[in-house]
N, C-alpha and C. Protein backbone atom coordinates (compact mmCIF):
# COMPACT_ATOMS: atom_id res chain seq x y z
N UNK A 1 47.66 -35.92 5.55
CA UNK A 1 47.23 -36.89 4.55
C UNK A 1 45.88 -36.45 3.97
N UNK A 2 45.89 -36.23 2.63
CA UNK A 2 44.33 -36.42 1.90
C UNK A 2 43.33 -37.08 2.43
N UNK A 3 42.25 -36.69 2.61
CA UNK A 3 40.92 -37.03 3.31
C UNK A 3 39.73 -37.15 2.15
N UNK A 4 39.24 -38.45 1.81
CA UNK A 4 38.62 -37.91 0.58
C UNK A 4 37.31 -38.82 1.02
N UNK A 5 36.11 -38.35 0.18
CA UNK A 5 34.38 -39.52 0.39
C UNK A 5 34.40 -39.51 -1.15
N UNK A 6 34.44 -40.82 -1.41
CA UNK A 6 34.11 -41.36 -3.16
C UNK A 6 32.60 -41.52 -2.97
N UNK A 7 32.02 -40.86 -3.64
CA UNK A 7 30.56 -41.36 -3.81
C UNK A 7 30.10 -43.14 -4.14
N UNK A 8 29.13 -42.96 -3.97
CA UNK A 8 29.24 -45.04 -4.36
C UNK A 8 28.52 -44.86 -5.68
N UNK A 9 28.51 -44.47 -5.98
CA UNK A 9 29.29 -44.98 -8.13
C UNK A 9 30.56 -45.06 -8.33
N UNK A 10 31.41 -44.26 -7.77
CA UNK A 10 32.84 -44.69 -7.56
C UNK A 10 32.97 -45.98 -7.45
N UNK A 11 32.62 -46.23 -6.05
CA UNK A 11 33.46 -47.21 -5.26
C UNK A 11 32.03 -48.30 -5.82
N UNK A 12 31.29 -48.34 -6.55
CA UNK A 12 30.48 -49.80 -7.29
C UNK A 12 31.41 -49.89 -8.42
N UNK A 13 31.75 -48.77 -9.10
CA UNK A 13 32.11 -49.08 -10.41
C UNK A 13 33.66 -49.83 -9.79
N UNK A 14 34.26 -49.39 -9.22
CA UNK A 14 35.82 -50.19 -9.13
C UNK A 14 35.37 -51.18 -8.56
N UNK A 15 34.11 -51.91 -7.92
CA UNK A 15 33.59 -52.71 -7.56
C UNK A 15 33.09 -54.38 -8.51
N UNK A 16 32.69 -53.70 -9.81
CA UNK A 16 32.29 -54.09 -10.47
C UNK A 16 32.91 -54.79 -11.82
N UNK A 17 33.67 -53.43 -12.08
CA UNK A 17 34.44 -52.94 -13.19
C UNK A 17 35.75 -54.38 -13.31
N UNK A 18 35.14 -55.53 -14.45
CA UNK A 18 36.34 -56.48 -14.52
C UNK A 18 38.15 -56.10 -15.00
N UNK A 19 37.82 -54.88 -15.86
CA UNK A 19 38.78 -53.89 -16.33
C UNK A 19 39.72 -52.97 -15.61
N UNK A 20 41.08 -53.31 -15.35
CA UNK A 20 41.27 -51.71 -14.49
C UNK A 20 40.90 -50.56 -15.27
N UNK A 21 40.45 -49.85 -13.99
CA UNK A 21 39.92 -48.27 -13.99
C UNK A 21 40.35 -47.82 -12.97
N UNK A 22 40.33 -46.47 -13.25
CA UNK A 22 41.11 -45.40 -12.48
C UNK A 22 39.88 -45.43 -11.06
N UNK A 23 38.81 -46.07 -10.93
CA UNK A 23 37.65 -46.13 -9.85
C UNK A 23 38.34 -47.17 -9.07
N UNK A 24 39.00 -48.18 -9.80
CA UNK A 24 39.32 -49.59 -8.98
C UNK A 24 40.86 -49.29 -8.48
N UNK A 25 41.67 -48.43 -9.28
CA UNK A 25 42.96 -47.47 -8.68
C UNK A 25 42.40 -46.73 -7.57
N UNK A 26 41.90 -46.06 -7.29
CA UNK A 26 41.37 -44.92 -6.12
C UNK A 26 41.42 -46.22 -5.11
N UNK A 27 40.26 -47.03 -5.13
CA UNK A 27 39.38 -48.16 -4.30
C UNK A 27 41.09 -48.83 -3.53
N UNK A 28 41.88 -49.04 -4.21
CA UNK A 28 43.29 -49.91 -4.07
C UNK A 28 43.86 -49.25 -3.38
N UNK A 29 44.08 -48.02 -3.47
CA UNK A 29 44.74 -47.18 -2.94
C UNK A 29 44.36 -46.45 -1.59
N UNK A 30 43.17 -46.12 -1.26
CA UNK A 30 42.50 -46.50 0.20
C UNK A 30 42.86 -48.13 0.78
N UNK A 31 42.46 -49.40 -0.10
CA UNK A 31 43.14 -50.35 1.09
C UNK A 31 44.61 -50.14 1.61
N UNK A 32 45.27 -49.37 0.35
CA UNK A 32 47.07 -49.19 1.04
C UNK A 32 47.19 -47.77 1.83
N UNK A 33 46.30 -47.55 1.93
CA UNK A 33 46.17 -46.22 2.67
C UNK A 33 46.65 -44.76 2.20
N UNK A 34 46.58 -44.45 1.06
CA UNK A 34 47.63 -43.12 0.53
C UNK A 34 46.62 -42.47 0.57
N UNK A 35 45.25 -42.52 1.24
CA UNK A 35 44.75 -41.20 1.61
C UNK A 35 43.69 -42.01 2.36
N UNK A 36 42.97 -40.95 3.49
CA UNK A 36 42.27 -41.34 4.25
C UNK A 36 40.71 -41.16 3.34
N UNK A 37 39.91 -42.49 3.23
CA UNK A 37 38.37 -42.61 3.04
C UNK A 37 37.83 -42.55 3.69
N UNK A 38 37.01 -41.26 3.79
CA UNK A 38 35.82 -41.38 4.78
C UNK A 38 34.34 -41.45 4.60
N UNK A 39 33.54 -42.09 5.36
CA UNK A 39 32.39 -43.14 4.22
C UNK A 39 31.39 -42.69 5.76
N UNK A 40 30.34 -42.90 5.63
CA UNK A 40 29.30 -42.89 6.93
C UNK A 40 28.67 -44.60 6.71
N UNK A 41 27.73 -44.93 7.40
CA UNK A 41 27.30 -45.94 7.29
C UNK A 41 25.79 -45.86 6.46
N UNK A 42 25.57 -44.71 6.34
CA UNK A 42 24.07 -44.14 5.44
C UNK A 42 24.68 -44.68 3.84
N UNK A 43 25.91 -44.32 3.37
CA UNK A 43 26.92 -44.36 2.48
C UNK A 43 27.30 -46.07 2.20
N UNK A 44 27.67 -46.55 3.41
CA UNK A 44 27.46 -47.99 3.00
C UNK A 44 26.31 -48.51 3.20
N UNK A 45 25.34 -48.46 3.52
CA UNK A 45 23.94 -49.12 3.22
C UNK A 45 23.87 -49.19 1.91
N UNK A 46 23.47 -47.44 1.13
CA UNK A 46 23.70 -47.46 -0.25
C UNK A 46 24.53 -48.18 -0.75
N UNK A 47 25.78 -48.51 -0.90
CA UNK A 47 26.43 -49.48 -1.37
C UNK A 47 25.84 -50.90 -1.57
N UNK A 48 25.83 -51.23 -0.44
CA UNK A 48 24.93 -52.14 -0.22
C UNK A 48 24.26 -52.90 -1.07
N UNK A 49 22.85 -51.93 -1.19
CA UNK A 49 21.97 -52.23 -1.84
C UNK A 49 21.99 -51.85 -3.27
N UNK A 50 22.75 -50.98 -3.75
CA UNK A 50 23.10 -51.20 -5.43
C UNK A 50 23.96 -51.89 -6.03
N UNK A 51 24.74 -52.45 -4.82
CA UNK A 51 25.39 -53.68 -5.41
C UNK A 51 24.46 -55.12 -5.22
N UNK A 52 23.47 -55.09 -4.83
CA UNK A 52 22.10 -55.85 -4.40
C UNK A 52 21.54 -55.88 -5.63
N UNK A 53 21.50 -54.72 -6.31
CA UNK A 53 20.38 -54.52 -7.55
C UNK A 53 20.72 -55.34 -8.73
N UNK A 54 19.39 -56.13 -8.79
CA UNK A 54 19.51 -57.47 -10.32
C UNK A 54 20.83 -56.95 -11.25
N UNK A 55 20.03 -55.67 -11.98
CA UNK A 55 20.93 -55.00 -13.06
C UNK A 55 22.47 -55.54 -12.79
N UNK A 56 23.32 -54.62 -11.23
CA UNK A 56 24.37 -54.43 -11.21
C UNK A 56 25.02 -55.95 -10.84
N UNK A 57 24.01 -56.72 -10.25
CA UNK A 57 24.53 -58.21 -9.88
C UNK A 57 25.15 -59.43 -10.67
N UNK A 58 24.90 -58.91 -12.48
CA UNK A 58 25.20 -59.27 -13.46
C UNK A 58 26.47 -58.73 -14.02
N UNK A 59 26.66 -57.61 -13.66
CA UNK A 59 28.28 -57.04 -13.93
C UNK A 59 28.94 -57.80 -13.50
N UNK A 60 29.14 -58.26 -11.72
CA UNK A 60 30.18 -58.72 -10.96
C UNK A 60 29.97 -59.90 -10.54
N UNK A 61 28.67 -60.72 -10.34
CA UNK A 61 28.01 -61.61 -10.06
C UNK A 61 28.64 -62.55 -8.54
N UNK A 62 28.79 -61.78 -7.73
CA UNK A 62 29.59 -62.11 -6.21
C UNK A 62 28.27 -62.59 -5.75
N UNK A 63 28.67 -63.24 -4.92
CA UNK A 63 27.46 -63.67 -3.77
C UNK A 63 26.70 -62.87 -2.69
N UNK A 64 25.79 -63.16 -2.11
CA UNK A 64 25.88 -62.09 -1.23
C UNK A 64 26.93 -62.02 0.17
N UNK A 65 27.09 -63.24 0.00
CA UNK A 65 28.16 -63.44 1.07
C UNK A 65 29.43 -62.58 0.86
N UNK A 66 30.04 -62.66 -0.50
CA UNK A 66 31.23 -62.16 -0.83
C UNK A 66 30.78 -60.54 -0.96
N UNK A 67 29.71 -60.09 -1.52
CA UNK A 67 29.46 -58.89 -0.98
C UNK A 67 29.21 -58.18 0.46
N UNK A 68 29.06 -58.62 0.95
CA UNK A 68 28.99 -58.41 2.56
C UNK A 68 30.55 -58.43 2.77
N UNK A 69 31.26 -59.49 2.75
CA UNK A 69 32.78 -59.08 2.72
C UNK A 69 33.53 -57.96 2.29
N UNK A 70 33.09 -57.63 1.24
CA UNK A 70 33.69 -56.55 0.20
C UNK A 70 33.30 -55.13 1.01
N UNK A 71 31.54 -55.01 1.53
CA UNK A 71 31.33 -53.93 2.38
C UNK A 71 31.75 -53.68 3.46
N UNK A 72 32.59 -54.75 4.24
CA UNK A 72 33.23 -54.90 5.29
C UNK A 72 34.19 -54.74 5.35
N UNK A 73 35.21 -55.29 4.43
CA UNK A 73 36.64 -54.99 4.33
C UNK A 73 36.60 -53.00 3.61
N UNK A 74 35.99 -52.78 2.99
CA UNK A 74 35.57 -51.11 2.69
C UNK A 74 35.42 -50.37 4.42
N UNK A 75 34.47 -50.70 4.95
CA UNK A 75 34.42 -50.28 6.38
C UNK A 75 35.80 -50.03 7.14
N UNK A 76 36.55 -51.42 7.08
CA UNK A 76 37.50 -51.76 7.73
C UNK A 76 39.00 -50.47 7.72
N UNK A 77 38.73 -50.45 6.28
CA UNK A 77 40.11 -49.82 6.09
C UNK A 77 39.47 -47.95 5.72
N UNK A 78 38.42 -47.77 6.53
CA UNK A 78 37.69 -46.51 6.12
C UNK A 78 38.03 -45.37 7.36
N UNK A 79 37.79 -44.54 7.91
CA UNK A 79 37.50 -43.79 8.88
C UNK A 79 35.57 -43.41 8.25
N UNK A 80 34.82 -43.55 9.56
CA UNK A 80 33.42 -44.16 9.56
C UNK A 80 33.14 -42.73 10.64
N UNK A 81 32.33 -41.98 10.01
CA UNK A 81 31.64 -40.79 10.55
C UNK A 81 30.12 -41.58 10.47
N UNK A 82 29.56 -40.69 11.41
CA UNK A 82 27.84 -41.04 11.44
C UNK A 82 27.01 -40.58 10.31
N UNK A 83 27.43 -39.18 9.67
CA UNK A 83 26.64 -38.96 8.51
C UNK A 83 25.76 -38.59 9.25
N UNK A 84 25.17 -37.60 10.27
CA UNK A 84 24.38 -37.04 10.88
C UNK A 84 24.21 -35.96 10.63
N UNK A 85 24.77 -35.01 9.91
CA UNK A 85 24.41 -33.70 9.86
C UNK A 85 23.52 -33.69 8.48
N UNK A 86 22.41 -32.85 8.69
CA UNK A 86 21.33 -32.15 8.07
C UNK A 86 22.33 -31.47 7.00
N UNK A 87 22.16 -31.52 5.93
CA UNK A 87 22.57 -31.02 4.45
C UNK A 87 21.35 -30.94 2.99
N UNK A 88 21.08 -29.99 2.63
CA UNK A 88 20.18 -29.64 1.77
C UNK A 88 20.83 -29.06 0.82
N UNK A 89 21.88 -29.13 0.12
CA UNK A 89 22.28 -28.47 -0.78
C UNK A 89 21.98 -29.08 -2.50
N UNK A 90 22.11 -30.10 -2.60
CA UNK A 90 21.98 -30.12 -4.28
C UNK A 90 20.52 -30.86 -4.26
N UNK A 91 20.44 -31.19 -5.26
CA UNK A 91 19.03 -31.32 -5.61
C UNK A 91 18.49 -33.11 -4.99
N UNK A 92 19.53 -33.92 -5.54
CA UNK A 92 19.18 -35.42 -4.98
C UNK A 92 19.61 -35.51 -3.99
N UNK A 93 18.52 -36.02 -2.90
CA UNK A 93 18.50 -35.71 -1.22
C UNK A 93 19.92 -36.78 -1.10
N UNK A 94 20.27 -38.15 -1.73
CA UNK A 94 20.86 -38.95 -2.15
C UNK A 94 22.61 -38.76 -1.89
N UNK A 95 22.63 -37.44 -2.72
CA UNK A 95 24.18 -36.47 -2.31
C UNK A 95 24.51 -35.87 -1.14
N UNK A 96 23.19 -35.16 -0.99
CA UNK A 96 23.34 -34.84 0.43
C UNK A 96 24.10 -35.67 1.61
N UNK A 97 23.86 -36.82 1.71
CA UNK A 97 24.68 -37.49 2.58
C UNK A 97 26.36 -37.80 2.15
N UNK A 98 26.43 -37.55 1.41
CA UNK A 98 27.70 -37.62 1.00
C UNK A 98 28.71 -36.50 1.49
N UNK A 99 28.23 -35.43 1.18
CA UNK A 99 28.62 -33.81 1.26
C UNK A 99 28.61 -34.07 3.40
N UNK A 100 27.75 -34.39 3.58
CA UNK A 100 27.75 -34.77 5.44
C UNK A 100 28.74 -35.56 5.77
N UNK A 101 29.00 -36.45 5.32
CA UNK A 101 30.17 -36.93 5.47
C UNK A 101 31.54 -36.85 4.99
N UNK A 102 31.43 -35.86 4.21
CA UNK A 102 32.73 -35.37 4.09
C UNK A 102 33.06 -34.02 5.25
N UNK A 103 31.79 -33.38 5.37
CA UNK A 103 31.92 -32.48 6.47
C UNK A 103 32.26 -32.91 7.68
N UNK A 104 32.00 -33.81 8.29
CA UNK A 104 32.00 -34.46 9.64
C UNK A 104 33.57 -35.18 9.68
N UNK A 105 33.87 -35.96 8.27
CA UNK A 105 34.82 -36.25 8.34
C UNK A 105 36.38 -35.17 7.95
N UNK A 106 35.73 -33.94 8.06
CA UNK A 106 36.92 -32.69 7.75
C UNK A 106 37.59 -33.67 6.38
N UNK A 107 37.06 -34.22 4.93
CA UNK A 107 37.49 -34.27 4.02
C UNK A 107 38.20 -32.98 2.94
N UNK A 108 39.05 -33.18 2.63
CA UNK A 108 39.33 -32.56 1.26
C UNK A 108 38.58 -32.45 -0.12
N UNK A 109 37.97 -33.66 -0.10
CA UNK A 109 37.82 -33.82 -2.25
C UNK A 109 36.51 -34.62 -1.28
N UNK A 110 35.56 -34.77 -2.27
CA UNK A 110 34.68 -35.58 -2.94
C UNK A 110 34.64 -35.97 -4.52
N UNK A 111 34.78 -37.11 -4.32
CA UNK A 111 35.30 -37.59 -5.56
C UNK A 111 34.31 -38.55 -5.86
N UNK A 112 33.93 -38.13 -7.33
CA UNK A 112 32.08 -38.29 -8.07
C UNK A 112 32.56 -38.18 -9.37
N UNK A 113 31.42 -38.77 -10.46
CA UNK A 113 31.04 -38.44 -11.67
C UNK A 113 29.53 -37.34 -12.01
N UNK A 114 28.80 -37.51 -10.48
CA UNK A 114 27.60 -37.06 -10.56
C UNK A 114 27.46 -35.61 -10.64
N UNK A 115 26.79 -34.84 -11.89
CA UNK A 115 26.63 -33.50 -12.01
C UNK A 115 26.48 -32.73 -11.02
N UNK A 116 25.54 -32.79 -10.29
CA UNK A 116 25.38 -32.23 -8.97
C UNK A 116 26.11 -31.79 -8.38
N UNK A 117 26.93 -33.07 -7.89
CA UNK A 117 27.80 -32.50 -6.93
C UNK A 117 29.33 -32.04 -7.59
N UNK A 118 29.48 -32.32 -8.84
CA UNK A 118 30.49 -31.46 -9.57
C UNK A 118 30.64 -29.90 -9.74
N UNK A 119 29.03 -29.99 -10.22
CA UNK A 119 29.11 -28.79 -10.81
C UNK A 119 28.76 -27.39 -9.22
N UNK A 120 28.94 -28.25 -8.07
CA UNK A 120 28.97 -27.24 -6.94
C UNK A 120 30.50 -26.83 -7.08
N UNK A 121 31.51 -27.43 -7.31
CA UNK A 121 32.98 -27.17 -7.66
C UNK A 121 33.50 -27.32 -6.12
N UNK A 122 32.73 -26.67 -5.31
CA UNK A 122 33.64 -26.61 -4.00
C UNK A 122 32.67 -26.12 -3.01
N UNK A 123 32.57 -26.77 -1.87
CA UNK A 123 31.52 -26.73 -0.37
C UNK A 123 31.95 -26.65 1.13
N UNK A 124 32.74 -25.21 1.11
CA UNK A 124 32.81 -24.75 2.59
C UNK A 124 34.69 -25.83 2.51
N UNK A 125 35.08 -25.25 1.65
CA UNK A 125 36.44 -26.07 1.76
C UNK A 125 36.51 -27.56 1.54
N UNK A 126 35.54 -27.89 0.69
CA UNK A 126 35.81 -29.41 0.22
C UNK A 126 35.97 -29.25 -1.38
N UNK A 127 36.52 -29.68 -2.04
CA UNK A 127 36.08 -29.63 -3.29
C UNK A 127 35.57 -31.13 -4.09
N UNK A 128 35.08 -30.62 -4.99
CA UNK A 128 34.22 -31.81 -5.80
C UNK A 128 35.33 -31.83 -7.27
N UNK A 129 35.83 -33.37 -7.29
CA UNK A 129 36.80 -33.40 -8.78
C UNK A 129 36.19 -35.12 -9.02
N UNK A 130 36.59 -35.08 -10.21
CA UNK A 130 36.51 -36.29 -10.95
C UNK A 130 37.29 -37.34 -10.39
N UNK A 131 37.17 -38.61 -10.35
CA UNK A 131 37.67 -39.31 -10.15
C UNK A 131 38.90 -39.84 -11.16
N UNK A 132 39.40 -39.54 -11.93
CA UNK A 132 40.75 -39.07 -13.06
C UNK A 132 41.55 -37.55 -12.07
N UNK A 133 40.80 -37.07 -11.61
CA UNK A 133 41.34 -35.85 -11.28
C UNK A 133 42.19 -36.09 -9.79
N UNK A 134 41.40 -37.00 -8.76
CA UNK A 134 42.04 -37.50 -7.90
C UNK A 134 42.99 -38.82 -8.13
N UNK A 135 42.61 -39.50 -9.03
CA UNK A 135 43.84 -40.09 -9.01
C UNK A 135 45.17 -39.61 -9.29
N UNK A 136 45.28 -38.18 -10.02
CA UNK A 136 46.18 -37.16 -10.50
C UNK A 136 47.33 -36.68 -9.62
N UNK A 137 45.94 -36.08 -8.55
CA UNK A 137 46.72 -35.51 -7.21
C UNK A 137 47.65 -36.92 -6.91
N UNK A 138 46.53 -38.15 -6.27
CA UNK A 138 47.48 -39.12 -5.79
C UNK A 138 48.75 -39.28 -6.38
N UNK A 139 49.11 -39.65 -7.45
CA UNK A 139 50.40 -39.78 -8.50
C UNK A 139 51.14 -38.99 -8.26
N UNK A 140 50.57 -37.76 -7.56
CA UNK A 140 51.83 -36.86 -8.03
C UNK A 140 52.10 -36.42 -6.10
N UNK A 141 51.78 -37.29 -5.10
CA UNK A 141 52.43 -37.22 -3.89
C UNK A 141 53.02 -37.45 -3.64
């Protein structure tokens, strides 16, 4: 089974996003399980707290209660690495944890909009695609 870490712009925007999007397809498709998400808890903190942020609290306007749910039921249906390994590769220390947890979690894809970690294309057998690009693969399993 596909092993994939959505960065959390991904998984805010299908979060957020009142519209289907191919972010809130991916997000759906981890609760039904057609590929394994693997997330650290460094990864949901961030979540967390940018779904915390004034700005983004006006997109979706949940409570904090119902957000705490939302980060929980994400947990729930996740496979949860520690995100412990030391990674220095792209420039925002920010990614770095991402790229760790896809390592730890022996992922396939990281699946992002963020330059950075796109334009690495591929890291020791993970690769970096768009989130259109993984929903692609999915469709066509």
């Amino acid at each position: 089974m596909i092993r994939a870490v959505l960065d959390t712009n991904t998984i805010v925007s299908a979060i957020i996003n009142t519209d289907k999007s191919v972010s809130q397809e991916i997000y759906q498709n981890s609760k039904d399980k057609h590929f394994v998400l693997v997330i650290s808890p460094s990864i949901l903190a961030e979540l967390e707290g940018v779904l915390h942020r004034t700005r983004v609290m006006r997109f979706h306007k949940y409570s904090t209660q119902e957000l705490q749910r939302i980060v929980k039921e994400l947990a729930n249906v996740s496979y949860i690495v520690p995100g412990k390994t030391k990674i220095e590769i792209v420039r925002d220390p920010d990614d770095n944890k991402i790229i760790s947890a896809a390592l730890e979690g022996q992922a396939d894809y990281i699946v992002s909009r963020d330059r950075d970690l796109l334009d690495l294309k591929e890291y020791k057998g993970i690769k970096m695609i768009t989130p259109e690009e993984f929903m692609g693969l999915l469709r066509n399993l």
